[in-house]
N, C-alpha and C. Protein backbone atom coordinates (compact mmCIF):
# COMPACT_ATOMS: atom_id res chain seq x y z
N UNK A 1 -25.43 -12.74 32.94
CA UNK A 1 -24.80 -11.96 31.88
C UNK A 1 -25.20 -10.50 31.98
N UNK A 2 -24.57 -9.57 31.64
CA UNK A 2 -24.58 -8.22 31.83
C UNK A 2 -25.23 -7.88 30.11
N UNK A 3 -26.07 -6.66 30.47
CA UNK A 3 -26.51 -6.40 28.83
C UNK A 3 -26.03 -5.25 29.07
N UNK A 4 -24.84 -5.03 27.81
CA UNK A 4 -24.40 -3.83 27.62
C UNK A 4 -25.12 -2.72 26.87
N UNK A 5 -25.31 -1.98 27.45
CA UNK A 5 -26.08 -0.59 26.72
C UNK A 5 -25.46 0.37 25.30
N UNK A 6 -25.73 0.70 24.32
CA UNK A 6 -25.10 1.18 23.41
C UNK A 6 -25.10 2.51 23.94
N UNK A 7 -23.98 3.45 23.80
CA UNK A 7 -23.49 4.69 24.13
C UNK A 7 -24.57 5.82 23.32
N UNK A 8 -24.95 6.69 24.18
CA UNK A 8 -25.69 7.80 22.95
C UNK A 8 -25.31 8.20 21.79
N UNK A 9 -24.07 8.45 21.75
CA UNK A 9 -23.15 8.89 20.65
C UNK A 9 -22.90 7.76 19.42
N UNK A 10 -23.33 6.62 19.90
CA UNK A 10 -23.93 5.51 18.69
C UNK A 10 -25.23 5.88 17.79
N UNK A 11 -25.72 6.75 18.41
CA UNK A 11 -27.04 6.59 17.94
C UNK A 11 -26.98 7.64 16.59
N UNK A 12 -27.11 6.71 15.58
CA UNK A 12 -26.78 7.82 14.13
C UNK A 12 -28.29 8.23 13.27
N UNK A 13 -28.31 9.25 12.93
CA UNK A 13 -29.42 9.67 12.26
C UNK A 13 -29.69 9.06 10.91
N UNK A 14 -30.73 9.27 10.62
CA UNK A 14 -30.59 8.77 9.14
C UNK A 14 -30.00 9.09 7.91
N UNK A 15 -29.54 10.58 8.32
CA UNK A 15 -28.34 10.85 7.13
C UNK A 15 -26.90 10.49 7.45
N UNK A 16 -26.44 10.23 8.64
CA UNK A 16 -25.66 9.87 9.21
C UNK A 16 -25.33 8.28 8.04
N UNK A 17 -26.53 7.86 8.51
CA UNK A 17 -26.52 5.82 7.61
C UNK A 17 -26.33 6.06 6.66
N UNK A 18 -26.85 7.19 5.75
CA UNK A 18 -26.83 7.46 4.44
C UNK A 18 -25.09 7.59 4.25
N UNK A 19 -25.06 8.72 4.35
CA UNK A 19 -23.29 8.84 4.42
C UNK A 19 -22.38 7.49 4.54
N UNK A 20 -22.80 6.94 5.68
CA UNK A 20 -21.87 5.37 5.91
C UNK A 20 -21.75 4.68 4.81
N UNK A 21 -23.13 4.57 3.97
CA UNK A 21 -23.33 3.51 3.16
C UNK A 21 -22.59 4.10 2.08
N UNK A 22 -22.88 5.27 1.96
CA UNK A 22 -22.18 6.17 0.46
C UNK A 22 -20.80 5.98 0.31
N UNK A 23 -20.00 5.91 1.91
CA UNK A 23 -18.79 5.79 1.98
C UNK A 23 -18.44 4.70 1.57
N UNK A 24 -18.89 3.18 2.24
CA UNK A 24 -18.80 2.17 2.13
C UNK A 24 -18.79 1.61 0.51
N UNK A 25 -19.99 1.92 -0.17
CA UNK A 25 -20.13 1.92 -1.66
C UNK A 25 -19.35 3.07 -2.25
N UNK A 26 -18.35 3.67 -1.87
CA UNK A 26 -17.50 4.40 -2.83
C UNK A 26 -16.03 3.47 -2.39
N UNK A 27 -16.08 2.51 -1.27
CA UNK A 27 -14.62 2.60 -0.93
C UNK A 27 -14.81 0.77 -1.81
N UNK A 28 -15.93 0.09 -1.97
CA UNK A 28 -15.82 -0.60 -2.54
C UNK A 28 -15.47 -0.74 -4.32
N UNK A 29 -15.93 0.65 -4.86
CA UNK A 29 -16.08 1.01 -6.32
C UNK A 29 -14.25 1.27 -6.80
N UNK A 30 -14.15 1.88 -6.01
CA UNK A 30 -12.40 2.16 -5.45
C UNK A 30 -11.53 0.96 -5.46
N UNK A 31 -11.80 0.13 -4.78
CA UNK A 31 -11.20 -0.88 -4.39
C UNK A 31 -11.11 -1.64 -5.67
N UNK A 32 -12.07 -1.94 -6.67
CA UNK A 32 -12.45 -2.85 -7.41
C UNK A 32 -11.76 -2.17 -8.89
N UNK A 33 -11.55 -1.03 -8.93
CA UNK A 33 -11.01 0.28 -9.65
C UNK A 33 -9.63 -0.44 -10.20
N UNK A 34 -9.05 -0.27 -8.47
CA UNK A 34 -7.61 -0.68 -8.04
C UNK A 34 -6.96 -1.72 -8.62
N UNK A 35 -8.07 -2.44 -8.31
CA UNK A 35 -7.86 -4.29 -8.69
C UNK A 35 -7.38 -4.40 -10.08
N UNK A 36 -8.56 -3.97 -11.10
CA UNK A 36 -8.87 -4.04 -12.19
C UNK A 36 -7.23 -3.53 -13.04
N UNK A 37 -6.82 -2.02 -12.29
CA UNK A 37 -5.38 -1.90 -13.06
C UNK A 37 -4.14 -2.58 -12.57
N UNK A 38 -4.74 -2.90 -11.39
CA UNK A 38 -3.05 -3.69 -10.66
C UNK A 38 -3.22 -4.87 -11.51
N UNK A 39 -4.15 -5.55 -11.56
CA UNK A 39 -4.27 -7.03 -12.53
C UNK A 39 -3.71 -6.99 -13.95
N UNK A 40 -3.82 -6.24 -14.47
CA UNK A 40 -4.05 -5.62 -15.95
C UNK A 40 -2.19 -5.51 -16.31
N UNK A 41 -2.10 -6.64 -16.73
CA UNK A 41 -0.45 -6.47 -17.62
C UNK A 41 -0.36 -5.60 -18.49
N UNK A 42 -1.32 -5.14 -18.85
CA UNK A 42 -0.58 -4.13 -20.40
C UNK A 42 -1.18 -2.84 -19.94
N UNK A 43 -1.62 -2.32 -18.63
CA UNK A 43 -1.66 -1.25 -17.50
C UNK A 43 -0.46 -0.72 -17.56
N UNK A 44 -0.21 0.33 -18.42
CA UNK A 44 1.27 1.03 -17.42
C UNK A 44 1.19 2.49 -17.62
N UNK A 45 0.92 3.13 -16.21
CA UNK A 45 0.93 4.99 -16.41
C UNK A 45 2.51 5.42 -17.01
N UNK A 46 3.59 4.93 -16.57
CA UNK A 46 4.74 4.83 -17.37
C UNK A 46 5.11 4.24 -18.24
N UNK A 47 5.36 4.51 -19.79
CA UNK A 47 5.75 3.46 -20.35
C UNK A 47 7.43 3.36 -20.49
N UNK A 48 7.74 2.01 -20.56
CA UNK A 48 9.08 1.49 -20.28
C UNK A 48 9.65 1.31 -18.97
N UNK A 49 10.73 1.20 -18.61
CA UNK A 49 11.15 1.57 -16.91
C UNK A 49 11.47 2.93 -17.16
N UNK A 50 11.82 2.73 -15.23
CA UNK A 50 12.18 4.20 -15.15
C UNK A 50 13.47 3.58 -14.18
N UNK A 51 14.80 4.35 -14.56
CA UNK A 51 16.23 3.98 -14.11
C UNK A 51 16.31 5.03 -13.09
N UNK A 52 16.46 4.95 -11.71
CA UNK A 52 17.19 5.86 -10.93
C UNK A 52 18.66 6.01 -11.07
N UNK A 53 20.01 6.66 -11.44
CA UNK A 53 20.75 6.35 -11.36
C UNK A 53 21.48 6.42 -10.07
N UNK A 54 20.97 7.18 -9.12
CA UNK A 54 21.65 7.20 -7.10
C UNK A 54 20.99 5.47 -6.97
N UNK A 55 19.90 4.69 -7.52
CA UNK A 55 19.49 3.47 -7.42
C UNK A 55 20.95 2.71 -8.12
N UNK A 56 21.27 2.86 -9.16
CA UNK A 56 22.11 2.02 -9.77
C UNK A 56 23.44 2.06 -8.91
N UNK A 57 24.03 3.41 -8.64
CA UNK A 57 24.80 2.99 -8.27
C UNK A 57 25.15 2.69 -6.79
N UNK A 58 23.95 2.42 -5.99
CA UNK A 58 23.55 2.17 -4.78
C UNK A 58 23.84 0.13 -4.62
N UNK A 59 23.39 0.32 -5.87
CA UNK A 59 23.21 -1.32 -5.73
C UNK A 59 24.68 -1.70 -6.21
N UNK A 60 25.25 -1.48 -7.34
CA UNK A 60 26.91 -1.33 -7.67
C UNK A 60 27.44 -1.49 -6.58
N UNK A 61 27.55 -0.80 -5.79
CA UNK A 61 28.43 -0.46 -4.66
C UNK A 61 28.25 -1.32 -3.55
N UNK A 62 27.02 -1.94 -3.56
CA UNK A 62 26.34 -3.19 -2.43
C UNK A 62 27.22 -4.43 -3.20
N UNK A 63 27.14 -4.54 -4.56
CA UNK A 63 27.46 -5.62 -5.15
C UNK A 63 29.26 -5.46 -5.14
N UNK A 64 29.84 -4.63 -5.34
CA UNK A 64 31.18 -4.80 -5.13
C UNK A 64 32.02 -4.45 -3.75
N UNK A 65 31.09 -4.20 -2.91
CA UNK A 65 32.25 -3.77 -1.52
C UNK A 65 31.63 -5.09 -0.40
N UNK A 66 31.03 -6.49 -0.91
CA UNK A 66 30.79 -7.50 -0.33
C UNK A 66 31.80 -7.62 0.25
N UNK A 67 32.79 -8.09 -0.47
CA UNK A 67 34.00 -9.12 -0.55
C UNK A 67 34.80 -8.67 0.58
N UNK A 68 34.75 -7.11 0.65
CA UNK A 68 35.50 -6.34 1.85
C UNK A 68 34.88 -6.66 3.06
N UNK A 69 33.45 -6.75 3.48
CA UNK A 69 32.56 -7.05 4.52
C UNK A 69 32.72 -8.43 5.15
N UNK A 70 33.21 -8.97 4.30
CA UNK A 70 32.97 -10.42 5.30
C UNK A 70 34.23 -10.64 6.39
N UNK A 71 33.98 -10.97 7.49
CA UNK A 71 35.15 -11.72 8.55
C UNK A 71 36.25 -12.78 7.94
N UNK A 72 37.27 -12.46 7.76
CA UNK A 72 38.45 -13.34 7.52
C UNK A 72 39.22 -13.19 8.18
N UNK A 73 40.31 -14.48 8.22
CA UNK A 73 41.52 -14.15 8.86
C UNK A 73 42.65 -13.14 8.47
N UNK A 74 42.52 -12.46 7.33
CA UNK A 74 43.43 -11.48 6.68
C UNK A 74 43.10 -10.13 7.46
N UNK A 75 42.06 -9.89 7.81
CA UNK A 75 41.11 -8.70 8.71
C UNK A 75 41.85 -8.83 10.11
């Protein structure tokens, strides 16, 4: 078996670890942040919906020009 050598540029100082860990424990505090409002039903930065109307009538227009799209023998 070959023992692979770790690269110099691995080699991190001790503020270096510090930082990692700080990162690590902020991206977990974050994460758990996240959770807490995505879970949360009565969470809403908007209240009510919000209507696009280029959305509405995007979908209108999906819903009524089907009938034209499909392959028939009248086509």
């Amino acid at each position: 078996m070959h023992v692979h050598t770790v690269p110099s540029e691995w080699d991190l100082t001790s503020d270096e670890i510090k930082l990692i860990q700080k990162r690590a424990q902020l991206r977990v505090v974050t994460k758990a942040e996240f959770l807490k409002r995505y879970r949360n039903p009565f969470y809403a930065s908007v209240p009510g919906h919000f209507v696009d109307p280029q959305n509405v009538r995007l979908y209108a227009y999906q819903q009524n020009s089907y009938r034209y799209l499909y392959s028939s023998p009248r086509i």
